[in-house]
Protein backbone atom coordinates (compact mmCIF):
# COMPACT_ATOMS: atom_id res chain seq x y z
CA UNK A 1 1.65 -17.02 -21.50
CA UNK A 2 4.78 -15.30 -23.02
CA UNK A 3 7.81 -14.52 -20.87
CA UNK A 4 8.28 -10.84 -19.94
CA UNK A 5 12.38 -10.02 -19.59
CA UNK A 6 12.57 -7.92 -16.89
CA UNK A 7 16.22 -6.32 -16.66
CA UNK A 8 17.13 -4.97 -12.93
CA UNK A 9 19.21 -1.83 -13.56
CA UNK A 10 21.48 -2.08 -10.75
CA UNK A 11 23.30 -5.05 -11.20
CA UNK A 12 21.81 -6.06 -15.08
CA UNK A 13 20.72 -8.86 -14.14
CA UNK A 14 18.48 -10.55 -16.55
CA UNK A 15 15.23 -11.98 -14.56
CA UNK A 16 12.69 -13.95 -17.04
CA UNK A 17 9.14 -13.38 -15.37
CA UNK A 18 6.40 -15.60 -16.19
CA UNK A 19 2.73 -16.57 -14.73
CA UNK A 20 1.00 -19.83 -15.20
CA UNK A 21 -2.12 -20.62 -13.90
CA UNK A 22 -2.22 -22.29 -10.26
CA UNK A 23 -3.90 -25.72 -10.40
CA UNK A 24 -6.49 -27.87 -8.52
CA UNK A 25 -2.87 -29.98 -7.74
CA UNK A 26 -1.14 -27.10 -6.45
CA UNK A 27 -3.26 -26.94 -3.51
CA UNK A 28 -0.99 -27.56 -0.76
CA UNK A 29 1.47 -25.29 -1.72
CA UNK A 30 -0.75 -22.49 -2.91
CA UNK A 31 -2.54 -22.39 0.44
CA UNK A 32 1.02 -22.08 2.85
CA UNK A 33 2.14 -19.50 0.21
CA UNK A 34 -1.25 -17.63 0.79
CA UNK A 35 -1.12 -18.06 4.43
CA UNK A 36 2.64 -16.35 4.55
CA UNK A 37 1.22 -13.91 2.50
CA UNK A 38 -1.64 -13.06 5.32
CA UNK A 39 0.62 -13.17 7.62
CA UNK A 40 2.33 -10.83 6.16
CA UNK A 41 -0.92 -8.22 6.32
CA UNK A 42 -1.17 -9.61 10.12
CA UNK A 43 0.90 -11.30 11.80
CA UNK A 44 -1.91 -12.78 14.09
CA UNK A 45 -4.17 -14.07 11.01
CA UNK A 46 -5.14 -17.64 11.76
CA UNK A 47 -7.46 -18.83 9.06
CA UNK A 48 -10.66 -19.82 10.04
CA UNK A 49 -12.48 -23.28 9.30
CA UNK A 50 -14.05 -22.36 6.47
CA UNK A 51 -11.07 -20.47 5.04
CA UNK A 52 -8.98 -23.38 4.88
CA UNK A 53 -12.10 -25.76 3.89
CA UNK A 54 -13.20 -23.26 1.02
CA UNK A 55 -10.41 -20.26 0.45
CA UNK A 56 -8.86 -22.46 -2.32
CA UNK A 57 -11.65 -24.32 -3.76
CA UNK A 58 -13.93 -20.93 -4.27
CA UNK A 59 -10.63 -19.50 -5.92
CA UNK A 60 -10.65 -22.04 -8.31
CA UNK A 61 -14.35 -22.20 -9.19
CA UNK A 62 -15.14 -18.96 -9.71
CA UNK A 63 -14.79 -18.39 -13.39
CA UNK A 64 -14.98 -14.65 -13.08
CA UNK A 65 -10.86 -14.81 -10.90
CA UNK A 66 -7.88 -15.73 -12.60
CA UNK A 67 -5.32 -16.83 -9.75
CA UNK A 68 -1.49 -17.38 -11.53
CA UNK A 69 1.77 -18.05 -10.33
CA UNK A 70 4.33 -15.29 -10.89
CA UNK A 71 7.60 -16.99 -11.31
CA UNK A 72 11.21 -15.93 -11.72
CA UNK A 73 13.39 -17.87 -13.72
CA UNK A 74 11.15 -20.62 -13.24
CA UNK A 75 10.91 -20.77 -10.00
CA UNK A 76 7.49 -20.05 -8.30
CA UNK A 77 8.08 -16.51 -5.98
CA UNK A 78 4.55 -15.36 -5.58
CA UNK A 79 1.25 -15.35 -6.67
CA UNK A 80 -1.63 -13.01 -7.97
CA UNK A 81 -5.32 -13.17 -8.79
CA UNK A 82 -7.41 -10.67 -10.44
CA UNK A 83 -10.84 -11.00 -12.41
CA UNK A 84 -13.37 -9.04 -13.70
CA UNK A 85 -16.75 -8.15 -11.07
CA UNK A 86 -20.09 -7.11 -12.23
CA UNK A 87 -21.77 -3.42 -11.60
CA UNK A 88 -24.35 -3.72 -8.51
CA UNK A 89 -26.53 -1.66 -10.75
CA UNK A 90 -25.42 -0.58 -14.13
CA UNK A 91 -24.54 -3.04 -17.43
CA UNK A 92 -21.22 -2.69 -16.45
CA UNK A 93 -17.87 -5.02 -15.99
CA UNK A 94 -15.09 -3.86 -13.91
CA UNK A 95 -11.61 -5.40 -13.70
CA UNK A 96 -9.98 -5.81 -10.38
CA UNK A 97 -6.48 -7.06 -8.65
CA UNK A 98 -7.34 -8.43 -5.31
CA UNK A 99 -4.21 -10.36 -4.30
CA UNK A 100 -0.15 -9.76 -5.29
CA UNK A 101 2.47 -11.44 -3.38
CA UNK A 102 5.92 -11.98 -3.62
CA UNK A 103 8.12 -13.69 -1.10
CA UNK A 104 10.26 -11.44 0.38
CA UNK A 105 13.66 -12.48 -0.75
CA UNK A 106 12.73 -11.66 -4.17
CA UNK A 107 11.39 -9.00 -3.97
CA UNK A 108 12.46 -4.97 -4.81
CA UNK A 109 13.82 -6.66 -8.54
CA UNK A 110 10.65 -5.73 -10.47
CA UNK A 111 8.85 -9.07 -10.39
CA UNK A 112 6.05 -7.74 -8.88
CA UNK A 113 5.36 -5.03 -11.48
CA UNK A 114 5.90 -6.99 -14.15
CA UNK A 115 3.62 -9.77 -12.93
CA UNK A 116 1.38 -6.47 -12.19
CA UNK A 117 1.41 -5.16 -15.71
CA UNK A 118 0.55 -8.48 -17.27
CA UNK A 119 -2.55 -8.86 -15.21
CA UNK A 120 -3.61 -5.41 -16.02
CA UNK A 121 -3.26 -5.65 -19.62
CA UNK A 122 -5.18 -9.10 -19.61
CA UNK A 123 -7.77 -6.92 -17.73
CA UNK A 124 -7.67 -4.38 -20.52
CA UNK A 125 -8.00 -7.15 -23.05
CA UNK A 126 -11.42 -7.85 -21.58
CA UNK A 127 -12.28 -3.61 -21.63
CA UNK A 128 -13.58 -3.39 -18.43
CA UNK A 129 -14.78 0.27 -17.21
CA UNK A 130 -12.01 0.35 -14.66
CA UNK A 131 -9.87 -1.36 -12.92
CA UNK A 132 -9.29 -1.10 -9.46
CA UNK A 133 -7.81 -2.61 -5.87
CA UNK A 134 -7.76 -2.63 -2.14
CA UNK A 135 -4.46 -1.53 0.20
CA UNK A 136 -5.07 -2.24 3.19
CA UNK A 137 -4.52 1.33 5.96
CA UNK A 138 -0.58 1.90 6.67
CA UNK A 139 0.24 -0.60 3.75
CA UNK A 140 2.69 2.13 2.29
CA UNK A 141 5.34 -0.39 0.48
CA UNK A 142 1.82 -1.49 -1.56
CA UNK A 143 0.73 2.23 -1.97
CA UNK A 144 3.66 3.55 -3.48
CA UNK A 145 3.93 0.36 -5.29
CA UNK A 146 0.63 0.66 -7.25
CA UNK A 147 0.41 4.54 -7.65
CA UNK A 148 3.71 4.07 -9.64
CA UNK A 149 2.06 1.88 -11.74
CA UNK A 150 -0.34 4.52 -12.44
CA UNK A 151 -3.24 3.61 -9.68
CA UNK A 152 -4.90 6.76 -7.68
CA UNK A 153 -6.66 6.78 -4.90
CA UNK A 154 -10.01 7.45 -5.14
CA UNK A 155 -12.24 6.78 -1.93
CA UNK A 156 -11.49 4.87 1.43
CA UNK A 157 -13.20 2.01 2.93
CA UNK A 158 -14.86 1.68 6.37
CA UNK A 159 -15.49 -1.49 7.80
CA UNK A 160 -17.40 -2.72 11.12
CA UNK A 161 -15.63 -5.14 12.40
CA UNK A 162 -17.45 -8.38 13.51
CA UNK A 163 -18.86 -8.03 17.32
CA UNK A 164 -16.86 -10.14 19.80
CA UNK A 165 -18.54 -13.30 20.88
């Protein structure tokens, strides 16, 4: 993958963004990064038994998600996975972002949005019918995030949660 430059206006500091695909050896590291990143969502996530059996290993073998590494200078600040997902009825392929995360002392110096805008335009590159992504409710740091990148909302998503045993 080519390098995106990425200049932060503020202080013109020169930040060389890059993603490289996250590895069947970069397990370990990929699944703590993940975790912080849930976490992050809610504080009280604690991964269940088949999240931390399977999470990583579906990831991986699913040939429909691309999963990357977004580093800064080299060094690995985050991660994001995307792919492309099938109509439920029409001869259709849609692109989507599920997952962006940047630790948070590197974040708010455009990492994120450049990382963002490569993923998209590899989506593009496959000309899907749309592309399209989940923010969780009260998530307005995300929200403002992606409608700057040009993302509008468009419907909102009920779920029932799972009865209490």
């Amino acid at each position: 993958m080519n390098p995106l430059r990425l200049v932060k206006t503020e202080s013109f500091e020169t930040i060389t963004v890059t993603m490289q695909p996250i590895l069947s050896s970069d397990h370990g590291e990929f699944v703590e990064m993940a975790m912080q990143y849930f976490r992050s969502l809610n504080p009280e996530f604690d991964p269940q038994p088949d999240w931390k059996q399977l999470y990583f290993q579906n990831i991986l073998s699913d040939l429909s998600l691309f999963v990357r590494w977004i580093l800064a200078d080299g060094q690995r600040v985050g991660f994001i996975m995307f792919g492309l997902e099938r109509h439920r009825i029409l001869p259709r392929v849609g692109g989507a972002i599920y997952e962006l995360y940047i630790q948070p002392e590197f974040r708010r110096k455009g990492i994120a949005a450049t990382a963002a805008r490569q993923a998209i335009s590899e989506l593009r590159a496959q000309s899907p019918s749309k592309i399209e992504l989940q923010i969780m409710t009260g998530n307005h740091g995300a929200t403002a995030f992606w409608k700057n990148l040009g993302f509008c909302r468009v419907s909102e998503r009920y779920v029932l949660p799972e009865a209490k045993k």
